[in-house]
Protein backbone atom coordinates (compact mmCIF):
# COMPACT_ATOMS: atom_id res chain seq x y z
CA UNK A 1 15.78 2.24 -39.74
CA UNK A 2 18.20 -0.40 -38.63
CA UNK A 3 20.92 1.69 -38.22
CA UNK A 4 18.66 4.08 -36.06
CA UNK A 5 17.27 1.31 -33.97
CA UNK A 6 20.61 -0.58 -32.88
CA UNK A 7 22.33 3.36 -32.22
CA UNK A 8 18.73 4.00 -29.83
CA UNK A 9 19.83 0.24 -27.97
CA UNK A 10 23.73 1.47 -27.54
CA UNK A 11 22.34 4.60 -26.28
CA UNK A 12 20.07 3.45 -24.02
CA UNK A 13 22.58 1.12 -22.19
CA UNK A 14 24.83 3.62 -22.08
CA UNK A 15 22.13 5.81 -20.15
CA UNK A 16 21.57 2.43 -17.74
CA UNK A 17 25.48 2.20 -17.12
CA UNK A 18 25.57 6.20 -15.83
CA UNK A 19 22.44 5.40 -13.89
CA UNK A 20 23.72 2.17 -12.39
CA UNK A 21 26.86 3.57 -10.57
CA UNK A 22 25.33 3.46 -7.15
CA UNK A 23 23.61 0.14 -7.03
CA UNK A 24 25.54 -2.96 -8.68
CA UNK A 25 28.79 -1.49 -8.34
CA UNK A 26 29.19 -1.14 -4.92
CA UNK A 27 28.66 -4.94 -4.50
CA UNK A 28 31.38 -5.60 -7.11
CA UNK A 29 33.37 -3.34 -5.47
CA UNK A 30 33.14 -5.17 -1.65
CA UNK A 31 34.01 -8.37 -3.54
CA UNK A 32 36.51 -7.41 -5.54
CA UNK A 33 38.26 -5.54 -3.51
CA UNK A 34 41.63 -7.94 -3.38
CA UNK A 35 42.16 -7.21 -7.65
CA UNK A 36 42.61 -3.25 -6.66
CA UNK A 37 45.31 -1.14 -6.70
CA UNK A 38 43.53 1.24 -4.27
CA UNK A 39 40.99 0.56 -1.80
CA UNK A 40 39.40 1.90 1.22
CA UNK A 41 37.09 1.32 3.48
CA UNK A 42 33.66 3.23 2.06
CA UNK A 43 32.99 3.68 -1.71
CA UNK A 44 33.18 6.68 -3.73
CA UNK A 45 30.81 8.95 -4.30
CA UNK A 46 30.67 11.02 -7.86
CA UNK A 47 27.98 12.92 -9.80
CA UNK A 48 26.12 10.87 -12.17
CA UNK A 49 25.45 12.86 -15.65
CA UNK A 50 22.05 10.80 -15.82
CA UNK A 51 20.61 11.33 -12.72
CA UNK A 52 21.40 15.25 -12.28
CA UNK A 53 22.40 16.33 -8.59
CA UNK A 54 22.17 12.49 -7.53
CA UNK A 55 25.31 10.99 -6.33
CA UNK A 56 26.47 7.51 -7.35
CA UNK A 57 28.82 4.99 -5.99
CA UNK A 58 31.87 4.28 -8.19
CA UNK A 59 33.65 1.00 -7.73
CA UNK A 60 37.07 1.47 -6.11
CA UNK A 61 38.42 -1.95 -7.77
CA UNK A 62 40.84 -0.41 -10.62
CA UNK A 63 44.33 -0.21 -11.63
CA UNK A 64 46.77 1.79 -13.76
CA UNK A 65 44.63 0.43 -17.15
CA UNK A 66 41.54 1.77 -16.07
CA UNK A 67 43.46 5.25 -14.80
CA UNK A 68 44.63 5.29 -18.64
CA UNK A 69 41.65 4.28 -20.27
CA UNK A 70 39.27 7.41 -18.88
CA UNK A 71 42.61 10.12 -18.82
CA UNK A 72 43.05 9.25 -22.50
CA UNK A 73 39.75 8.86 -23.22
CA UNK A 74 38.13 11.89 -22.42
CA UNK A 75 40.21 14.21 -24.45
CA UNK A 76 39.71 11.37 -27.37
CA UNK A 77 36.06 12.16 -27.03
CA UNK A 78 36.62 16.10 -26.51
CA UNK A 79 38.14 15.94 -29.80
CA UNK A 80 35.13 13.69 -31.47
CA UNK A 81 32.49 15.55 -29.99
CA UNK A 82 34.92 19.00 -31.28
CA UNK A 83 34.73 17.64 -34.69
CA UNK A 84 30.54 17.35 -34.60
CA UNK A 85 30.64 20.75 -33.72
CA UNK A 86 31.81 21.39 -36.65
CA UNK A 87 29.29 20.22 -39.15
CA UNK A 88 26.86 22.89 -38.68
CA UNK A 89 27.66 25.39 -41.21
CA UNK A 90 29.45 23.64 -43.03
CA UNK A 91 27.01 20.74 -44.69
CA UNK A 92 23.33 20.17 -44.60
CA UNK A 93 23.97 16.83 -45.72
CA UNK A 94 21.09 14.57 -43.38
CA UNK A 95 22.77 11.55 -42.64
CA UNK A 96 26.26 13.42 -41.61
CA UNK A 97 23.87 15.97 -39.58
CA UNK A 98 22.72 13.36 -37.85
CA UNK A 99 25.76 11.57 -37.17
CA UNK A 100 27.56 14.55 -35.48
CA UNK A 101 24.29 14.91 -33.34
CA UNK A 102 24.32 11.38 -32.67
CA UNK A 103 28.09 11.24 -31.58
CA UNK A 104 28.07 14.69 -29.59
CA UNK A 105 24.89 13.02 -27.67
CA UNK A 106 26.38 9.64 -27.11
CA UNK A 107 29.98 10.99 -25.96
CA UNK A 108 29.27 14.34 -23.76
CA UNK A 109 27.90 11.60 -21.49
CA UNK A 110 30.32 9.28 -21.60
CA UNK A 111 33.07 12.15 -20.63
CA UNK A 112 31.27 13.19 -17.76
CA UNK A 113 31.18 9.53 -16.59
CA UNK A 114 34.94 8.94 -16.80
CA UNK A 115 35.85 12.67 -15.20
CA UNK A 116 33.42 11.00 -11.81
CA UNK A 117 35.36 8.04 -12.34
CA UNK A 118 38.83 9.96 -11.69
CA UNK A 119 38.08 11.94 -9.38
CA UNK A 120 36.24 8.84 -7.04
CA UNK A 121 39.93 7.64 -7.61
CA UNK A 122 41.91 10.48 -6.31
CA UNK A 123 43.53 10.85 -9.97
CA UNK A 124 43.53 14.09 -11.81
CA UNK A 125 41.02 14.52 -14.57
CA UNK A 126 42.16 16.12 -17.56
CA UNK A 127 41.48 19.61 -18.59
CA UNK A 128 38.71 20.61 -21.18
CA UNK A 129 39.92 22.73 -24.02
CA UNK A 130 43.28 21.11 -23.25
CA UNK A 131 45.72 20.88 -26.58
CA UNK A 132 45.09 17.30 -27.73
CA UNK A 133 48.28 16.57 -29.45
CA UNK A 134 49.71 17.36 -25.59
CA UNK A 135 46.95 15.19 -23.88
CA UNK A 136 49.40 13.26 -21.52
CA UNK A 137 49.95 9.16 -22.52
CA UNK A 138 47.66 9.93 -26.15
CA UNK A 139 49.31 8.41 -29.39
CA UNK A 140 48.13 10.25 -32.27
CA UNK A 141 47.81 5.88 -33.42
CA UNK A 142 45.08 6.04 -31.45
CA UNK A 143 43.10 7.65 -33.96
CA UNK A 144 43.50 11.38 -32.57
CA UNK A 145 43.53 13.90 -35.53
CA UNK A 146 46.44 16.70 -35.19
CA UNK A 147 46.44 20.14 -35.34
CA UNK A 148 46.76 20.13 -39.41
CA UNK A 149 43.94 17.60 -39.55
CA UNK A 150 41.35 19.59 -37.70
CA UNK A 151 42.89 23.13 -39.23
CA UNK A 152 41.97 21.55 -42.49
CA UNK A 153 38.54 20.06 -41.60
CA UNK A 154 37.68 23.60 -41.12
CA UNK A 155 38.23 25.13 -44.41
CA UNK A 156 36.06 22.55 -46.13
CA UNK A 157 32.37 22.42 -46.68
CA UNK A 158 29.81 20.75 -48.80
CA UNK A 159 30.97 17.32 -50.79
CA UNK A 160 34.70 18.02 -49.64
CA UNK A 161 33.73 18.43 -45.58
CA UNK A 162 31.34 15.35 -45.80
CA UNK A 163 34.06 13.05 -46.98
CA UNK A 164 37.02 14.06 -45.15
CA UNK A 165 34.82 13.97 -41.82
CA UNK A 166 33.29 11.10 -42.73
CA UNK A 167 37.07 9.65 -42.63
CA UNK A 168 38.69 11.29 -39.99
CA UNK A 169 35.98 10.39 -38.10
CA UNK A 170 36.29 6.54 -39.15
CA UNK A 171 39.37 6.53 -38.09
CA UNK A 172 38.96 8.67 -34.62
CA UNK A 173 35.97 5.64 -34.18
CA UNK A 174 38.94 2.92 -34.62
CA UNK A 175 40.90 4.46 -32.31
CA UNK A 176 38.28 4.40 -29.76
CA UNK A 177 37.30 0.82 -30.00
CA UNK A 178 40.88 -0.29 -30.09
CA UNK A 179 41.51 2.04 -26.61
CA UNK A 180 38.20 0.43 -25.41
CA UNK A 181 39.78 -3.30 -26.05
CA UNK A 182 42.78 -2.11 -24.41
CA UNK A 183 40.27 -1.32 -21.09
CA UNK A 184 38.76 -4.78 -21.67
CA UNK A 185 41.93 -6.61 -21.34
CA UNK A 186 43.68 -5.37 -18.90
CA UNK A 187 41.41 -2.94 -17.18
CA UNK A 188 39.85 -4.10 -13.69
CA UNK A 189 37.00 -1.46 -12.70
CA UNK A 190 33.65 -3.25 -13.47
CA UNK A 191 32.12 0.24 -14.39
CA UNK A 192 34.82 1.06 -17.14
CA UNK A 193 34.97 -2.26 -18.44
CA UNK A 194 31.18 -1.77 -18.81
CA UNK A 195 31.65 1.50 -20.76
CA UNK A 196 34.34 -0.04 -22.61
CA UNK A 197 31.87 -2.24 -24.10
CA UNK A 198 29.12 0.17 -24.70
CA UNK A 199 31.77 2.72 -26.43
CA UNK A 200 32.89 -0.56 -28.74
CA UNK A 201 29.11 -1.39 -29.86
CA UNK A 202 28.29 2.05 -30.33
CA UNK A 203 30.64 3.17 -32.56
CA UNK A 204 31.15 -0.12 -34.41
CA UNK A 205 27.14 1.05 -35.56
CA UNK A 206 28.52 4.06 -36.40
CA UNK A 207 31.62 2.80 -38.68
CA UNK A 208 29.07 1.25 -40.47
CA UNK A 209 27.04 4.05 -41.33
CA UNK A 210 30.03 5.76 -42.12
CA UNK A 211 31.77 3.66 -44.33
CA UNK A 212 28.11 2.78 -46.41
CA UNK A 213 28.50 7.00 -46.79
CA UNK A 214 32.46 7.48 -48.40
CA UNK A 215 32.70 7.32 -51.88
């Protein structure tokens, strides 16, 4: 399937940007060094989710942008990756199984990235499990489902909790890409700017699908 193949080719440079960290990047980050906000004289060092106990380089070229774009997006992905937790149980519609499996395997990753990104910048990574309508500098605009939202989601299943996933989740997707466009513009780390892109062509694939399944 089309819509299989392209999600496989997001995927797998998502897996090449996690495993990159320590080679490209450090160049980037020697000659960029006069765009940052806050460098010294070695690179950082983080865990990379794709290569186990390895250690990676991450660029130390980044400003206030790219601080925003991994603090708010990790607890925009907590909350995405919350909501394909809840499918099972609830439907055993295919195509929605496979979307929440899909998105929970695409975006577990892509936290784990950002959290080595923060802390290879001194900045504070946010807490799992933290409330998301509190996540500091989130705007519920940004496609983040509240309390009610989710609370509802819950009590569905069947028809009903295919549908209204299907659009929260839509929506949580537009949220994302318009965070990620954010990163693009006015972001300066190489690495997040990378992710950025790989978070936009993923779930644009994923819209898709989504939209072709609402009635």
């Amino acid at each position: 399937m089309r819509t299989q193949n392209l999600f496989t080719c997001v995927a797998a440079a998502t897996t090449l940007l996690l495993a990159s960290c320590g080679s490209d990047m450090t160049e980037m980050s020697g000659m960029s060094g006069t765009t940052s906000t806050a460098t010294t004289a070695s690179p950082a060092t983080a865990a990379s989710p794709a290569a186990g106990s390895a250690t990676a380089s991450v660029s130390e070229v980044f400003n206030d942008a790219d601080v925003a774009f991994s603090t708010d997006m990790i607890p925009h992905h907590q909350q995405a990756v919350e909501m394909a937790d809840m499918v099972a149980g609830r439907t055993t519609t295919p195509a929605v199984v496979a979307l929440a499996g899909e998105i929970k395997a695409a975006q577990q990753p892509e936290i784990d990235l950002m959290t080595a990104f923060l802390k290879a910048w001194g900045q504070q990574p946010p807490m799992q499990g933290m409330d998301h309508d509190m996540a500091p500098g989130m705007e519920m605009g940004m496609g983040m489902m509240s309390a009610a939202d989710m609370t509802t989601l819950t009590g569905l299943s069947g028809t009903d909790f295919d549908q209204k996933w299907l659009t929260m989740m839509i929506a949580h997707h537009e949220g994302a890409i318009e965070m990620s466009n954010l990163e693009l513009k006015q972001g300066s780390n190489p690495q997040a700017k990378q992710l950025a892109d790989a978070i936009i062509a993923g779930q644009q694939v994923e819209i898709a699908t989504m939209t072709a399944l609402v009635k």
